[in-house]
N, C-alpha and C. Protein backbone atom coordinates (compact mmCIF):
# COMPACT_ATOMS: atom_id res chain seq x y z
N UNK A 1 115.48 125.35 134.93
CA UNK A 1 116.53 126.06 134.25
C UNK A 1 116.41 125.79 132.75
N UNK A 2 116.33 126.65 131.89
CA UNK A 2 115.62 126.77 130.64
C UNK A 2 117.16 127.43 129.71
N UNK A 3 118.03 126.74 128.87
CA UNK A 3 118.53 126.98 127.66
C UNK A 3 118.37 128.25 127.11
N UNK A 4 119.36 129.56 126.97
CA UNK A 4 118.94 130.67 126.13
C UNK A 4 119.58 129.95 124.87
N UNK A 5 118.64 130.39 123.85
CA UNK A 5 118.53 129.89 122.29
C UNK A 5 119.86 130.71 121.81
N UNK A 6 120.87 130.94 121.09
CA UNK A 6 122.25 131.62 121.03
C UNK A 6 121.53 132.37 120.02
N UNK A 7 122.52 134.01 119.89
CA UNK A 7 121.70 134.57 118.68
C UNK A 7 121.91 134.65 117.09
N UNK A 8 121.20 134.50 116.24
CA UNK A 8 121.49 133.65 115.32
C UNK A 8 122.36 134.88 114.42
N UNK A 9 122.30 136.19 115.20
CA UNK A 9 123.29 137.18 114.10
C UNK A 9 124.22 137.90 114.93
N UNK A 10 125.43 136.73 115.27
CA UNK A 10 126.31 137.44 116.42
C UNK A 10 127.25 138.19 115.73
N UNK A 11 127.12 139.49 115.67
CA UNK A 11 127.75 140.32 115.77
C UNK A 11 128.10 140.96 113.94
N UNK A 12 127.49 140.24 113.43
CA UNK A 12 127.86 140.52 112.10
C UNK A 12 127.06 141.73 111.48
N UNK A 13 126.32 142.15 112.04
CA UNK A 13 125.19 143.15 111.55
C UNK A 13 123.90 142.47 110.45
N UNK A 14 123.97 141.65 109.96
CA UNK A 14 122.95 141.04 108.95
C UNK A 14 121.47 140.73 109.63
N UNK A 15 120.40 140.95 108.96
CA UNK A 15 119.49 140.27 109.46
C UNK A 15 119.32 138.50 109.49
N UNK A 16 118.65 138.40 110.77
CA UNK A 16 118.69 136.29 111.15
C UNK A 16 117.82 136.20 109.67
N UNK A 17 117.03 137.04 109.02
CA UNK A 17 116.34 135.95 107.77
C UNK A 17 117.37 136.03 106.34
N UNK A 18 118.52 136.93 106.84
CA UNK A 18 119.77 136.99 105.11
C UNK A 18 120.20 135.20 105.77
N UNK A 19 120.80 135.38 106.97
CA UNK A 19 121.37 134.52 107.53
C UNK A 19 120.95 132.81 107.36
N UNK A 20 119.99 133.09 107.41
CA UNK A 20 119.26 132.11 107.25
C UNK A 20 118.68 131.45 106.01
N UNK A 21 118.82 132.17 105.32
CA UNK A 21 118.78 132.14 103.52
C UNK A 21 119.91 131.62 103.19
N UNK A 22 121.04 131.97 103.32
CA UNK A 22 122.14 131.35 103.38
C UNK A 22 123.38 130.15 103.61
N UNK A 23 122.69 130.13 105.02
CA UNK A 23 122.75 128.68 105.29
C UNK A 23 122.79 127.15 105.14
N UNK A 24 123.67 126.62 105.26
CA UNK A 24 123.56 125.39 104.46
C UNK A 24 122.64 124.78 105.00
N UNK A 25 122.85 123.96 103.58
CA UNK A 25 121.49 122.32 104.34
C UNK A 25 122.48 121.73 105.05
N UNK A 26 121.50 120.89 105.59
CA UNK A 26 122.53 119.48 106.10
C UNK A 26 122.22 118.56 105.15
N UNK A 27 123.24 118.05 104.49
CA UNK A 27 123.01 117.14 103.43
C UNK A 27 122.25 115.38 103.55
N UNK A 28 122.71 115.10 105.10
CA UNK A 28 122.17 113.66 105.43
C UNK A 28 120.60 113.99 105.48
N UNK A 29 120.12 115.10 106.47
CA UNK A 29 119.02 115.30 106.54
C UNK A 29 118.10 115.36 105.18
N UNK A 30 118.59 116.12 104.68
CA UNK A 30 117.81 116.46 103.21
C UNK A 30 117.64 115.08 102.38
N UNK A 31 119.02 114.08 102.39
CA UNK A 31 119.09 112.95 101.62
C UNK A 31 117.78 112.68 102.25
N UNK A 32 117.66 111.89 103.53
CA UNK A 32 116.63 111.23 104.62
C UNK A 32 115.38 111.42 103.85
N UNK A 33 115.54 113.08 104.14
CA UNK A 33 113.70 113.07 103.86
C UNK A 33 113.39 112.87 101.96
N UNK A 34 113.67 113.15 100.83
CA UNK A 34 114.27 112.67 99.45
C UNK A 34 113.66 111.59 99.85
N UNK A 35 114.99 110.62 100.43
CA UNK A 35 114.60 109.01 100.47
C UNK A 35 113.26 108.68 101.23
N UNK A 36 112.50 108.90 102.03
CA UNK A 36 111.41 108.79 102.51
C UNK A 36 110.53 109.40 101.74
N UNK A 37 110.59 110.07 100.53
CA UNK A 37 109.18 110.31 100.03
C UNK A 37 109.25 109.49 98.81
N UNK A 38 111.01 109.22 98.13
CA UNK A 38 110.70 108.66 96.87
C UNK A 38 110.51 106.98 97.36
N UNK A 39 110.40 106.71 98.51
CA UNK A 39 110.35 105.38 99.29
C UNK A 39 109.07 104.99 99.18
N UNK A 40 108.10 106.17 99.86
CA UNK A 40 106.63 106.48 99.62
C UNK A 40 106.29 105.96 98.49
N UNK A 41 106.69 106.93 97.41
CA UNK A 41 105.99 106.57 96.28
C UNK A 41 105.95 106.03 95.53
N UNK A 42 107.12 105.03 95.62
CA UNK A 42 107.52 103.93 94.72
C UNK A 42 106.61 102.58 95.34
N UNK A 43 106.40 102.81 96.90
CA UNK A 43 105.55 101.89 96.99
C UNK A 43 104.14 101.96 96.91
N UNK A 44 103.72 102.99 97.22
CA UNK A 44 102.19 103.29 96.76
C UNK A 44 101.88 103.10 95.15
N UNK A 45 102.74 103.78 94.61
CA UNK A 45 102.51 103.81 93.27
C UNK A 45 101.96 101.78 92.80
N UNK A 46 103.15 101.42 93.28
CA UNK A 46 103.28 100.19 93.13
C UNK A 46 102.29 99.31 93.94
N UNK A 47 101.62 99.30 94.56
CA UNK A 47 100.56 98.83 95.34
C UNK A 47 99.30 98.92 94.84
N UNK A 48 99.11 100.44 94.51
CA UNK A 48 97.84 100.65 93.65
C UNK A 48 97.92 100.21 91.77
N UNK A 49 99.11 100.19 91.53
CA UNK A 49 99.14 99.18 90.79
C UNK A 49 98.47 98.37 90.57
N UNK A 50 98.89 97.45 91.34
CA UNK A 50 98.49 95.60 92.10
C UNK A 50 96.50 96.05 91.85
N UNK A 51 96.32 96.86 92.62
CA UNK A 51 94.78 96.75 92.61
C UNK A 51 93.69 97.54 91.11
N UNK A 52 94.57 97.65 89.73
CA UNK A 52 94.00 98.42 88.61
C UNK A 52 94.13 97.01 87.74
N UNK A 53 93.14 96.32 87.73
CA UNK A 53 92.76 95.20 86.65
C UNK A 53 93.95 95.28 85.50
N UNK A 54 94.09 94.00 85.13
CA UNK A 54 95.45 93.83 84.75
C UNK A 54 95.67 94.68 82.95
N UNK A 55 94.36 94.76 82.50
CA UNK A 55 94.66 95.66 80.80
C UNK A 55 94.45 96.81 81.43
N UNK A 56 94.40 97.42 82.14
CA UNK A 56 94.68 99.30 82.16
C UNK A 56 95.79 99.61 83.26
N UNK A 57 96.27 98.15 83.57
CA UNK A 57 97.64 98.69 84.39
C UNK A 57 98.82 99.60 83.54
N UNK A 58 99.20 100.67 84.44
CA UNK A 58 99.98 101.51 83.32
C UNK A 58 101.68 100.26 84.03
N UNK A 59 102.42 100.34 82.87
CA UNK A 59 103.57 99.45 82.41
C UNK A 59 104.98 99.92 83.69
N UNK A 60 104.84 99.13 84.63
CA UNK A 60 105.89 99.52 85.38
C UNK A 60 107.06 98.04 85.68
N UNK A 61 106.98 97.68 84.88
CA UNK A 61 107.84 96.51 85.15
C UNK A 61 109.37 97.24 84.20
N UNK A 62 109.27 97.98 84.02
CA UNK A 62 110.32 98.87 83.57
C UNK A 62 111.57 99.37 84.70
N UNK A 63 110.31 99.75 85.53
CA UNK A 63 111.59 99.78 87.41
C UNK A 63 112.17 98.59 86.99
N UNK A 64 112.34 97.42 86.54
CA UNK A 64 113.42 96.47 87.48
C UNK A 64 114.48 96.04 86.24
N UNK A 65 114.16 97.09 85.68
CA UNK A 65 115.67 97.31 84.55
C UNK A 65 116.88 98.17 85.97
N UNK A 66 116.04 98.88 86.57
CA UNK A 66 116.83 100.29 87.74
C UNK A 66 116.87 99.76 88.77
N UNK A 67 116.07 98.91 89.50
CA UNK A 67 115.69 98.27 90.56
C UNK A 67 116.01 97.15 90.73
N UNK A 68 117.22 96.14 91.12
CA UNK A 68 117.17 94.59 91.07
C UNK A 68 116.21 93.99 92.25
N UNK A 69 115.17 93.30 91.77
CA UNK A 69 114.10 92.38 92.38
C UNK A 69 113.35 93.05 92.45
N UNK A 70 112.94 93.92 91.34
CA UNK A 70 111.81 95.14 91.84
C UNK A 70 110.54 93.99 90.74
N UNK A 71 109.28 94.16 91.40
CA UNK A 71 108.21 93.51 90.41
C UNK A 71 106.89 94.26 91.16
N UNK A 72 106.17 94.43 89.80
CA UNK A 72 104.88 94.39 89.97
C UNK A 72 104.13 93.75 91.51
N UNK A 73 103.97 93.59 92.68
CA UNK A 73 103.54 92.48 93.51
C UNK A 73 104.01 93.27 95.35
N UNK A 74 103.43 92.22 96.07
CA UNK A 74 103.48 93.46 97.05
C UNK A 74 105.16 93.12 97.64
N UNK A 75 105.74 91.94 97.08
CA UNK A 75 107.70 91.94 97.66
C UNK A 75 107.93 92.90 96.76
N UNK A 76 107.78 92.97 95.16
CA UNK A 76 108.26 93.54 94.63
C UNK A 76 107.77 95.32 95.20
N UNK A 77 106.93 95.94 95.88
CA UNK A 77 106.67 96.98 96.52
C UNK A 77 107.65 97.60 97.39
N UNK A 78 108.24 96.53 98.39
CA UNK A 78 108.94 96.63 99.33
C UNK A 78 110.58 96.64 99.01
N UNK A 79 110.54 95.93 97.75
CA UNK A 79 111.75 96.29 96.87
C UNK A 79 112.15 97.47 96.38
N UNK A 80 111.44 97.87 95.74
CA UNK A 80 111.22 98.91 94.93
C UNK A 80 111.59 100.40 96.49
N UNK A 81 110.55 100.29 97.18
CA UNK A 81 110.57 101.09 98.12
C UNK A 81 112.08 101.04 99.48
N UNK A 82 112.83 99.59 99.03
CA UNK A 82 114.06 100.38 99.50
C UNK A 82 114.96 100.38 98.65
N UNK A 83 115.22 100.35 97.13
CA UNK A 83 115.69 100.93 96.06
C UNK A 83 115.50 102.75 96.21
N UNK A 84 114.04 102.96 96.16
CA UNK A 84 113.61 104.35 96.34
C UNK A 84 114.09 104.88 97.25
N UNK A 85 114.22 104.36 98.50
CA UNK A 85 114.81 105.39 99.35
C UNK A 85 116.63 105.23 99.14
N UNK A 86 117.29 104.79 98.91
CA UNK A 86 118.58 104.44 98.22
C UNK A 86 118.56 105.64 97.47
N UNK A 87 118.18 105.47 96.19
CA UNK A 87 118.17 106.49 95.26
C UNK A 87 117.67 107.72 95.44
N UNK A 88 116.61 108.03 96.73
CA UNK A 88 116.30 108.74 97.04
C UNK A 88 117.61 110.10 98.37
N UNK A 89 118.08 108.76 99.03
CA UNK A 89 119.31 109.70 99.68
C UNK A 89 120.11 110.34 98.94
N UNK A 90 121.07 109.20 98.09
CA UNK A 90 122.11 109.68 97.30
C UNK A 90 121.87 111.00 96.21
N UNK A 91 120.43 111.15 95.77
CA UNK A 91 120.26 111.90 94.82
C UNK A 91 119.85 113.51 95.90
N UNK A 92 119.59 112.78 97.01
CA UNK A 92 119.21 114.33 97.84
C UNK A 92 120.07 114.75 98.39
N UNK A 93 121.22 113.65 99.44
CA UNK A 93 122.52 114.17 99.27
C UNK A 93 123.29 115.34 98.30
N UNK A 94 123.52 114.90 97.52
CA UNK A 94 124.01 115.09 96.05
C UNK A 94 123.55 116.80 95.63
N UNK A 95 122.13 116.42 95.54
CA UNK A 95 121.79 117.92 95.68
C UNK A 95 121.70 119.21 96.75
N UNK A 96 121.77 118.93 97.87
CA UNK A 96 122.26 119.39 98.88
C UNK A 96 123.47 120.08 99.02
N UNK A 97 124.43 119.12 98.78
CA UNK A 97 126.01 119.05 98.24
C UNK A 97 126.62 120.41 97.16
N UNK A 98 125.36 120.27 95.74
CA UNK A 98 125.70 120.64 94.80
C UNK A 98 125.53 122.50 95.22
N UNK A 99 124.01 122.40 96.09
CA UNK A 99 123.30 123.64 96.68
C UNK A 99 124.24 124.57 97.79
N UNK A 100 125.00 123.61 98.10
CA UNK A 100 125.93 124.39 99.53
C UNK A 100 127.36 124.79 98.57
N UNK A 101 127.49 124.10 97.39
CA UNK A 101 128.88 124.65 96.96
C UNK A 101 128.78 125.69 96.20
N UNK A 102 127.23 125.91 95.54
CA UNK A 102 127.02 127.20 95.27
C UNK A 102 127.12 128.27 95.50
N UNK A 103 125.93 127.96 96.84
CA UNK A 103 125.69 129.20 97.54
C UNK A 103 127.60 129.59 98.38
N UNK A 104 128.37 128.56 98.26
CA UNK A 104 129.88 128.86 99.65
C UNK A 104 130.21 129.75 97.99
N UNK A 105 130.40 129.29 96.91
CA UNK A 105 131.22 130.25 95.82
C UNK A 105 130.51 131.30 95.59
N UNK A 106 128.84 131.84 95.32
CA UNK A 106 128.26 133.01 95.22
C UNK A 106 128.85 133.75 96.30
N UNK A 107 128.82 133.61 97.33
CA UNK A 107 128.60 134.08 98.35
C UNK A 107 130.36 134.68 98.45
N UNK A 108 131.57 133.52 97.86
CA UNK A 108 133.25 133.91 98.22
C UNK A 108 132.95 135.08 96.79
N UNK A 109 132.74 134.92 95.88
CA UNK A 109 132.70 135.90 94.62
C UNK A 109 132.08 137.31 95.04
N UNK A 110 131.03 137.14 95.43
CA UNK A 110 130.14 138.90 96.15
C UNK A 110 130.92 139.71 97.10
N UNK A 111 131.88 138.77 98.01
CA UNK A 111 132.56 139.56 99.39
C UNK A 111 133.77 139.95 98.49
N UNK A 112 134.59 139.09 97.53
CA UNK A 112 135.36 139.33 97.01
C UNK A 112 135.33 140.95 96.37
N UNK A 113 133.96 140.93 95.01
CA UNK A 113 134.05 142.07 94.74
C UNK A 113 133.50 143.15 95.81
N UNK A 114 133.19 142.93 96.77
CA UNK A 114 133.11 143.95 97.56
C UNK A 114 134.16 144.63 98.30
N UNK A 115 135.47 143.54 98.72
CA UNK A 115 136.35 144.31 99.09
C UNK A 115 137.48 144.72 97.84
N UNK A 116 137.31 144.35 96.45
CA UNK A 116 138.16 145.12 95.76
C UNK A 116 137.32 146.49 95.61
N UNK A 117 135.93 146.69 95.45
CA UNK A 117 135.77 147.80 95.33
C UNK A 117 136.13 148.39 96.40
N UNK A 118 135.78 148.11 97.42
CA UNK A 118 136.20 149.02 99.01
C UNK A 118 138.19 149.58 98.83
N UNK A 119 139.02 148.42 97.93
CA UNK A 119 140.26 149.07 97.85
C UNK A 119 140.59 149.41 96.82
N UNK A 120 139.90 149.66 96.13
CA UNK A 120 140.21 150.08 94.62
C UNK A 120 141.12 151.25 94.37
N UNK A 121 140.90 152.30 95.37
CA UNK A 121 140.85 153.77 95.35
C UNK A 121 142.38 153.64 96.43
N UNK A 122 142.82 152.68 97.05
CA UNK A 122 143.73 152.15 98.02
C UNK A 122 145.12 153.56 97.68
N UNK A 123 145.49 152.81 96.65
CA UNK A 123 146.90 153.45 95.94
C UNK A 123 147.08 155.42 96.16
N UNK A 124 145.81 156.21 95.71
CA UNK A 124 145.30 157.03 95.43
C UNK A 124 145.37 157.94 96.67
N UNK A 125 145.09 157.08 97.95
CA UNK A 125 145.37 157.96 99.05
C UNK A 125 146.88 158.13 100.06
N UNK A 126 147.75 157.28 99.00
CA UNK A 126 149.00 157.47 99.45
C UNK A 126 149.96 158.75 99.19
């Protein structure tokens, strides 16, 4: 017994790809993945670091002005990399957040002027 998938344009007339354009994010999700790449790269970055001879290392001891216990070294990697994903949720959150309150006000403003134009003419046929 196999799940029918529900249809993603019940009854509204729109096509599933307007619909779907539309749609919010999910904001935890979006944070998640954000935090898992800036997690990534704060520790790679920082790792390959560690292995570029110490006069052409480019200057990252600057993270731990942003980062508390963040260092050059492979703790300081693992630091850094859950700072990164920290900063990485909240800032993807955030934008997520900022992206869904957009698109909910574009979207209340367009229907809006659509039904004053639809009654504009209202008065006129009385």
């Amino acid at each position: 017994m196999t799940a029918k998938a529900p249809d993603p344009a019940p009854a509204s007339g729109l096509p599933s790809e307007l619909l779907l354009a539309f749609a919010p994010l999910d904001k935890a999700a979006f944070g998640a993945a954000l935090g898992v790449a800036v997690a990534l790269l704060v520790f790679l970055v920082t790792v390959g670091t560690i292995y570029v001879p110490r006069g052409d290392r480019p200057y990252l001891g600057l993270l731990s002005v942003y980062f508390r216990g963040y260092s050059v070294s492979w703790t300081g990697a693992l630091i850094g990399a859950f700072w990164g994903a920290f900063m990485g949720f909240v800032f993807g959150w955030f934008l997520a957040f900022c992206r869904n309150l957009m698109v909910a006000i574009s979207l209340f403003v367009i229907r809006s002027r659509a039904e004053l134009t639809q009654t504009r003419d209202f008065l006129d046929h009385i």
